[in-house]
C-alpha atoms as a PDB file:
ATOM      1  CA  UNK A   1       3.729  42.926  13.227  1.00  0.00           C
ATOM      2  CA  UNK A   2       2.909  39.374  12.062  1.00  0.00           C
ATOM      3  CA  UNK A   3       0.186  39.464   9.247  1.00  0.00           C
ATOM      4  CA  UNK A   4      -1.950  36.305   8.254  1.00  0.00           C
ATOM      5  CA  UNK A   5      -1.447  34.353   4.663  1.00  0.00           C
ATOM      6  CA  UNK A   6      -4.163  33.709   2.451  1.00  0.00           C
ATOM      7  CA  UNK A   7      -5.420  29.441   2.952  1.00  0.00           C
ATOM      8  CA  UNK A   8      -2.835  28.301   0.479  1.00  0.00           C
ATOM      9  CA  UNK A   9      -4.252  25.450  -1.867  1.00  0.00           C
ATOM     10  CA  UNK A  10      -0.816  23.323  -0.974  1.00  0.00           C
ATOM     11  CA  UNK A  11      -1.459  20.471   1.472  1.00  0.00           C
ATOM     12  CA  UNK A  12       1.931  20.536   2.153  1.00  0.00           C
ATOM     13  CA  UNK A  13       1.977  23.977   3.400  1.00  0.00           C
ATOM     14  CA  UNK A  14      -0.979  23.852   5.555  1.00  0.00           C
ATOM     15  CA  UNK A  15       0.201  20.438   7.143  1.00  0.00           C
ATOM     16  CA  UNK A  16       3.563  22.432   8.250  1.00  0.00           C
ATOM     17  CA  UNK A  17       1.293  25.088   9.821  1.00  0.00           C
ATOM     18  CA  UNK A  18      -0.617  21.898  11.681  1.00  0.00           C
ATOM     19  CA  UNK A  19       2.684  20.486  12.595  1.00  0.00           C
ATOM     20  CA  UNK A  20       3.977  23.614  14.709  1.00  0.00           C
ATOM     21  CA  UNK A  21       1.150  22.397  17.244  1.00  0.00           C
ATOM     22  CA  UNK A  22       2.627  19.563  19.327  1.00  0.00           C
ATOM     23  CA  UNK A  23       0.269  16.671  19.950  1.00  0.00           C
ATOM     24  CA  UNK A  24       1.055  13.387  21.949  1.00  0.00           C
ATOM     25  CA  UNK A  25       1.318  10.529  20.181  1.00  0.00           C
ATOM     26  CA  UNK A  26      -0.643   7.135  20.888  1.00  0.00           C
ATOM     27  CA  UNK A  27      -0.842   3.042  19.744  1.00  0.00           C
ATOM     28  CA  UNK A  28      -4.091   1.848  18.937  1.00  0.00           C
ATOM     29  CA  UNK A  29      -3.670  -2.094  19.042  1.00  0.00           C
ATOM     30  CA  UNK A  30      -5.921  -5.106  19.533  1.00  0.00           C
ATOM     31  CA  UNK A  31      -5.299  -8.578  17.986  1.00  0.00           C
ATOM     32  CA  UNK A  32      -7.702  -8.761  14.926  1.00  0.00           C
ATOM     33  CA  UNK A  33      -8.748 -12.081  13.493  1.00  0.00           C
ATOM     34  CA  UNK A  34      -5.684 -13.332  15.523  1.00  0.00           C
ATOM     35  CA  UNK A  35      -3.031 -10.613  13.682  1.00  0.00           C
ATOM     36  CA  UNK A  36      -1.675  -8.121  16.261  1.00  0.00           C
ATOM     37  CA  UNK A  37      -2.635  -4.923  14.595  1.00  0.00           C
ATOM     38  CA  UNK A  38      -1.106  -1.230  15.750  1.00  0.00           C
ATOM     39  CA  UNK A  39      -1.709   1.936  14.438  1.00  0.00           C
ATOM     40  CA  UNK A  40      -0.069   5.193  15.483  1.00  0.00           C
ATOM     41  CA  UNK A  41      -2.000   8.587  15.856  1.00  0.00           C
ATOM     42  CA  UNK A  42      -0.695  12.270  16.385  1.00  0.00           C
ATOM     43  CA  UNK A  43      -4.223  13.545  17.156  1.00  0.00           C
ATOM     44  CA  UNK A  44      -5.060  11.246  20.154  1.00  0.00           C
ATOM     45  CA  UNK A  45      -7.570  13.896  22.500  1.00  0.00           C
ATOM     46  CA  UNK A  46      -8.627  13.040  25.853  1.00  0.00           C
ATOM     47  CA  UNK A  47     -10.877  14.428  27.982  1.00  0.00           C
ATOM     48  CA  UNK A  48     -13.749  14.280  25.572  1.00  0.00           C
ATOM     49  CA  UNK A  49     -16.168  13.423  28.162  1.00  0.00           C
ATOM     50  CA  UNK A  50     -15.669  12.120  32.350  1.00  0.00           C
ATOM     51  CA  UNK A  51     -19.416  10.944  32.424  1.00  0.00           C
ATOM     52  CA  UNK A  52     -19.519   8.716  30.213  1.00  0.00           C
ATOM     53  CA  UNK A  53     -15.090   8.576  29.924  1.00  0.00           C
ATOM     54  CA  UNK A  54     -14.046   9.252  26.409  1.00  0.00           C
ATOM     55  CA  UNK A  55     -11.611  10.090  24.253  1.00  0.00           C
ATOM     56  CA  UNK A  56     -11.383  10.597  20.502  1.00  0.00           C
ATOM     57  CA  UNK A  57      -8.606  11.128  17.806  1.00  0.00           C
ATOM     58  CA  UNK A  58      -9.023  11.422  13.919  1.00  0.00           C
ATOM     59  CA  UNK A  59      -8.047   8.536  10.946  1.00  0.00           C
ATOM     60  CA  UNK A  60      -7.419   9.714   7.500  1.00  0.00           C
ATOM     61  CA  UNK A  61      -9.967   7.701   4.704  1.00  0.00           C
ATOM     62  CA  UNK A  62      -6.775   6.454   3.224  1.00  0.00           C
ATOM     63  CA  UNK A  63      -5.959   4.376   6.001  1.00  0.00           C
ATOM     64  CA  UNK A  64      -5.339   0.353   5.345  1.00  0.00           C
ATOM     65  CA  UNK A  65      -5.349  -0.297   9.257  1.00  0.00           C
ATOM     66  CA  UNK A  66      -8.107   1.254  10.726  1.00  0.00           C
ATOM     67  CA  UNK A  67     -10.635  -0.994   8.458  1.00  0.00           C
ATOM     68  CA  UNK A  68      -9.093  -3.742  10.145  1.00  0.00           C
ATOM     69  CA  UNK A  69      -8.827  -2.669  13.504  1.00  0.00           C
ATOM     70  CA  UNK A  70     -12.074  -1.007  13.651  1.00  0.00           C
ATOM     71  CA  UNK A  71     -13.303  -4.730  13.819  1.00  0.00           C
ATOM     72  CA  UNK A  72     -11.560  -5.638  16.817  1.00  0.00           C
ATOM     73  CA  UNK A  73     -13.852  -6.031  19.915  1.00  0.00           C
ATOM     74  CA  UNK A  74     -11.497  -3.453  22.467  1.00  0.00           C
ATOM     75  CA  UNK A  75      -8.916  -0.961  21.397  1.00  0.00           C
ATOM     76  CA  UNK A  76      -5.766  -0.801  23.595  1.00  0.00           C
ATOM     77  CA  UNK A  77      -4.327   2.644  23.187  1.00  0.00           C
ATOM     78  CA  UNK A  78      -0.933   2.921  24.868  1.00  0.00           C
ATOM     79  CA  UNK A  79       0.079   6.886  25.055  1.00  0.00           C
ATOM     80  CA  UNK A  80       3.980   6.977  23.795  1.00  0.00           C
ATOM     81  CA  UNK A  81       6.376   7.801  26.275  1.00  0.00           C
ATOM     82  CA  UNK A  82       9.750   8.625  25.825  1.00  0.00           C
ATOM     83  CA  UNK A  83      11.477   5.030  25.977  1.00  0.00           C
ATOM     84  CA  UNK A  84       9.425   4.216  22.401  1.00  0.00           C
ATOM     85  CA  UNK A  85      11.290   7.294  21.034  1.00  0.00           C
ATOM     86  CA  UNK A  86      13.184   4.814  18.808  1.00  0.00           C
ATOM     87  CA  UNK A  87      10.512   2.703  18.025  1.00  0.00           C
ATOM     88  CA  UNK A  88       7.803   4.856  17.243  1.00  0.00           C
ATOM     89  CA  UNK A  89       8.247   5.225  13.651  1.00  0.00           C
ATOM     90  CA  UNK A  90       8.909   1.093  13.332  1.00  0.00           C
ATOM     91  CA  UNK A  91       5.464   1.140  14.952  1.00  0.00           C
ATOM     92  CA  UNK A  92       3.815   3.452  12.186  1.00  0.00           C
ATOM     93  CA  UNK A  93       5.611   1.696   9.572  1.00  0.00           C
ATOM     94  CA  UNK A  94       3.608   0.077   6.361  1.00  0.00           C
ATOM     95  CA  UNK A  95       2.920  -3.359   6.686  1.00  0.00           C
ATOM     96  CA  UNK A  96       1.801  -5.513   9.283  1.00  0.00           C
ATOM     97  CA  UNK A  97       5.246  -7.374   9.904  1.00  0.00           C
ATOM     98  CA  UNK A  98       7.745  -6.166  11.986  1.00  0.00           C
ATOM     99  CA  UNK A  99       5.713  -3.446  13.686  1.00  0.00           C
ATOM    100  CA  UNK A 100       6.248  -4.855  17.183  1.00  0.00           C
ATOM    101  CA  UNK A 101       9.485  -6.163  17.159  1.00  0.00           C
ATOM    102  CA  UNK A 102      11.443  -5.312  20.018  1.00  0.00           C
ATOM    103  CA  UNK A 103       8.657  -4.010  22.094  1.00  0.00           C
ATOM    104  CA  UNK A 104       7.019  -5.668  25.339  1.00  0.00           C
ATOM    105  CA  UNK A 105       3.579  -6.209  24.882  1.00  0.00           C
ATOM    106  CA  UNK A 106       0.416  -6.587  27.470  1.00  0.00           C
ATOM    107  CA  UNK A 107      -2.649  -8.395  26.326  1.00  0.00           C
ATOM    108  CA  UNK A 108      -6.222  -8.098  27.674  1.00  0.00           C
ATOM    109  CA  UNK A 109      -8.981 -10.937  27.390  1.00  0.00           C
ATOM    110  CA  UNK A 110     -11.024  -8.243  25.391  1.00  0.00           C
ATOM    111  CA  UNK A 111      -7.868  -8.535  22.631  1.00  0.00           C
ATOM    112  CA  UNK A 112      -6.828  -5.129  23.440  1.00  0.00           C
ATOM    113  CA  UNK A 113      -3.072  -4.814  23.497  1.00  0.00           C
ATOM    114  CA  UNK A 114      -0.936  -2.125  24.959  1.00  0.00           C
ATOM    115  CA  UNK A 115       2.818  -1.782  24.745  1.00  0.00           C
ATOM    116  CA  UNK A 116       4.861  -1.994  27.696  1.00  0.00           C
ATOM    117  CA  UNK A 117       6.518   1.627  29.167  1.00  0.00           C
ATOM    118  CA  UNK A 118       3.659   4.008  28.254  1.00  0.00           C
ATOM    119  CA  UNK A 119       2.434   6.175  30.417  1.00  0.00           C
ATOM    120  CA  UNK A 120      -1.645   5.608  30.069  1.00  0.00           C
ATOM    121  CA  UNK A 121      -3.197   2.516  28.936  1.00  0.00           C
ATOM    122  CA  UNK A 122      -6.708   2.730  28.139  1.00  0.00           C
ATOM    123  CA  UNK A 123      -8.713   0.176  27.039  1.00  0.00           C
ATOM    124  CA  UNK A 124     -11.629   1.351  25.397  1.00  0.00           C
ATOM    125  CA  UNK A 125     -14.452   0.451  22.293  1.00  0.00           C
ATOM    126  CA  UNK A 126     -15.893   2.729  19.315  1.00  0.00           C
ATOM    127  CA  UNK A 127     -18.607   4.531  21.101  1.00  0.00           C
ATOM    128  CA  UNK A 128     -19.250   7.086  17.358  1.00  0.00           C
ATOM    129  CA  UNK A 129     -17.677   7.648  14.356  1.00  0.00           C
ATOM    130  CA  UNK A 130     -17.904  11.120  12.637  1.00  0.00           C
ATOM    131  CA  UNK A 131     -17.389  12.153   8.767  1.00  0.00           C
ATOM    132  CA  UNK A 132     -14.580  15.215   8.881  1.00  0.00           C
ATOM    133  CA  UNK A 133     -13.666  16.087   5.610  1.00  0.00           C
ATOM    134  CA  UNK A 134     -10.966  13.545   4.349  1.00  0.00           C
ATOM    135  CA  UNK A 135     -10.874  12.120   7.770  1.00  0.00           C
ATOM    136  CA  UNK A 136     -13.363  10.499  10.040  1.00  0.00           C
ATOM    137  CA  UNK A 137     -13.180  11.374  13.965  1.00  0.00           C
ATOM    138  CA  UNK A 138     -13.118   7.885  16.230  1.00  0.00           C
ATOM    139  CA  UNK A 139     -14.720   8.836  19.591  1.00  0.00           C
ATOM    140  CA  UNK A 140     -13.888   5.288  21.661  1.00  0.00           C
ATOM    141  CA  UNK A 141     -15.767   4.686  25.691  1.00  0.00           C
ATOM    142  CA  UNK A 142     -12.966   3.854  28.065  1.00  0.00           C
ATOM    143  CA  UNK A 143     -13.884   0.849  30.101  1.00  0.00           C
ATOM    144  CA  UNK A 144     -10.614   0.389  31.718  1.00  0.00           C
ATOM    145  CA  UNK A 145      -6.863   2.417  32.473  1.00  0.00           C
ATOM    146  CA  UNK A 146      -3.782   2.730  33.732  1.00  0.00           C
ATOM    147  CA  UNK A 147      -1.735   5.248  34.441  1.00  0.00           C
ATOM    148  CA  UNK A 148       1.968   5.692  35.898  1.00  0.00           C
ATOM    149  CA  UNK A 149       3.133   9.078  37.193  1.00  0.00           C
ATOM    150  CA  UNK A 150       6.897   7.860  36.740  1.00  0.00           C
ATOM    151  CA  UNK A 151       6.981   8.078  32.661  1.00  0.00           C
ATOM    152  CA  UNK A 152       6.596  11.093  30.547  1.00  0.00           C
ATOM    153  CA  UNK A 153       4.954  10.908  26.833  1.00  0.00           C
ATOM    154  CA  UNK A 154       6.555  11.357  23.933  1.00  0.00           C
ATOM    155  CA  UNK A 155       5.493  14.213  21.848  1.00  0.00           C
ATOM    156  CA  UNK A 156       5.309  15.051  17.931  1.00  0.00           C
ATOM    157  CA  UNK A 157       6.079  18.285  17.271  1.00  0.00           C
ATOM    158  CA  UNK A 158       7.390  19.398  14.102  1.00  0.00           C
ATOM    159  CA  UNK A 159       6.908  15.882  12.054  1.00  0.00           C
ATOM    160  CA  UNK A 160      10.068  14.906  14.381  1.00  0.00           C
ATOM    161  CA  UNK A 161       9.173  12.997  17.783  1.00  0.00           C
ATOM    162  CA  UNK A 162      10.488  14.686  20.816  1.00  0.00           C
ATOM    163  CA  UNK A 163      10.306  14.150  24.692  1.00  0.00           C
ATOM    164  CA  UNK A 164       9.612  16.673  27.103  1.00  0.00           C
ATOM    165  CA  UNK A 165      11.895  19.065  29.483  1.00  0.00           C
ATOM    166  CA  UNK A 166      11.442  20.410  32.707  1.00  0.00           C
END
């Protein structure tokens, strides 16, 4: 029989517990004050809400990107698929240089940017924004999407990024 542990005071062990839960991983990118700006996030959720469409995912207080790209006027959030396997952590990387090297990009008139070979683009703008503890929970209105059948997500299970089997 499996028996429950006490709530540890170790962040690190309660993050392992989180990261047994696999999560798809998403880009949030728009060009900010004329700076492409991307940041990457494990808890992406959609199916918030059909009427009005939304979707929401959570940003840590700590963040140095989200200030920024909070500002932009539309959000382009590209859903990982498995080709960005290699470039996923490049994306999350510190610093703004380099993060899109390599990677094909599509622009929207809004600013909203999306990376080329995801599976879902949406194209969406902060509808509410939540306190959680030492996080804040983004819920963003999608006004437009795309989606294409042929590529599968990638997925981060396990702080490692993986891609799905039949």
């Amino acid at each position: 029989m499996t028996t429950m542990e006490a709530l540890t005071s170790d962040p690190g062990e309660l993050k392992r517990a989180f990261a047994a839960f696999p999560s798809g991983v998403a880009a949030l990118s728009a060009r900010v004050h004329g700076d492409p700006t991307v940041m990457i996030v494990s808890s992406f959720a959609v199916g918030i809400s059909a009427d009005p469409p939304l979707v929401s995912f959570a940003v840590q207080h700590t963040s140095t990107t989200w200030p920024a790209l909070s500002r932009a006027q539309a959000i382009g959030v590209s859903v990982l698929g498995q080709e960005h396997s290699g470039k996923a952590r490049q994306l999350a990387s510190p610093g703004k240089q380099g993060r899109f090297a390599g990677l094909g990009t599509a622009e929207a008139a809004s600013g909203a940017i999306f990376l080329e070979g995801a599976p879902v683009w949406l194209e969406c703008t902060i509808e509410h924004t939540y306190p959680a503890g030492d996080h804040d929970i983004i819920v963003l209105r999608v006004l437009a999407m795309m989606a294409d059948d042929e590529r599968n997500p990638l997925v981060w299970h396990r702080r490692t990024f993986k891609t799905l089997a039949d």
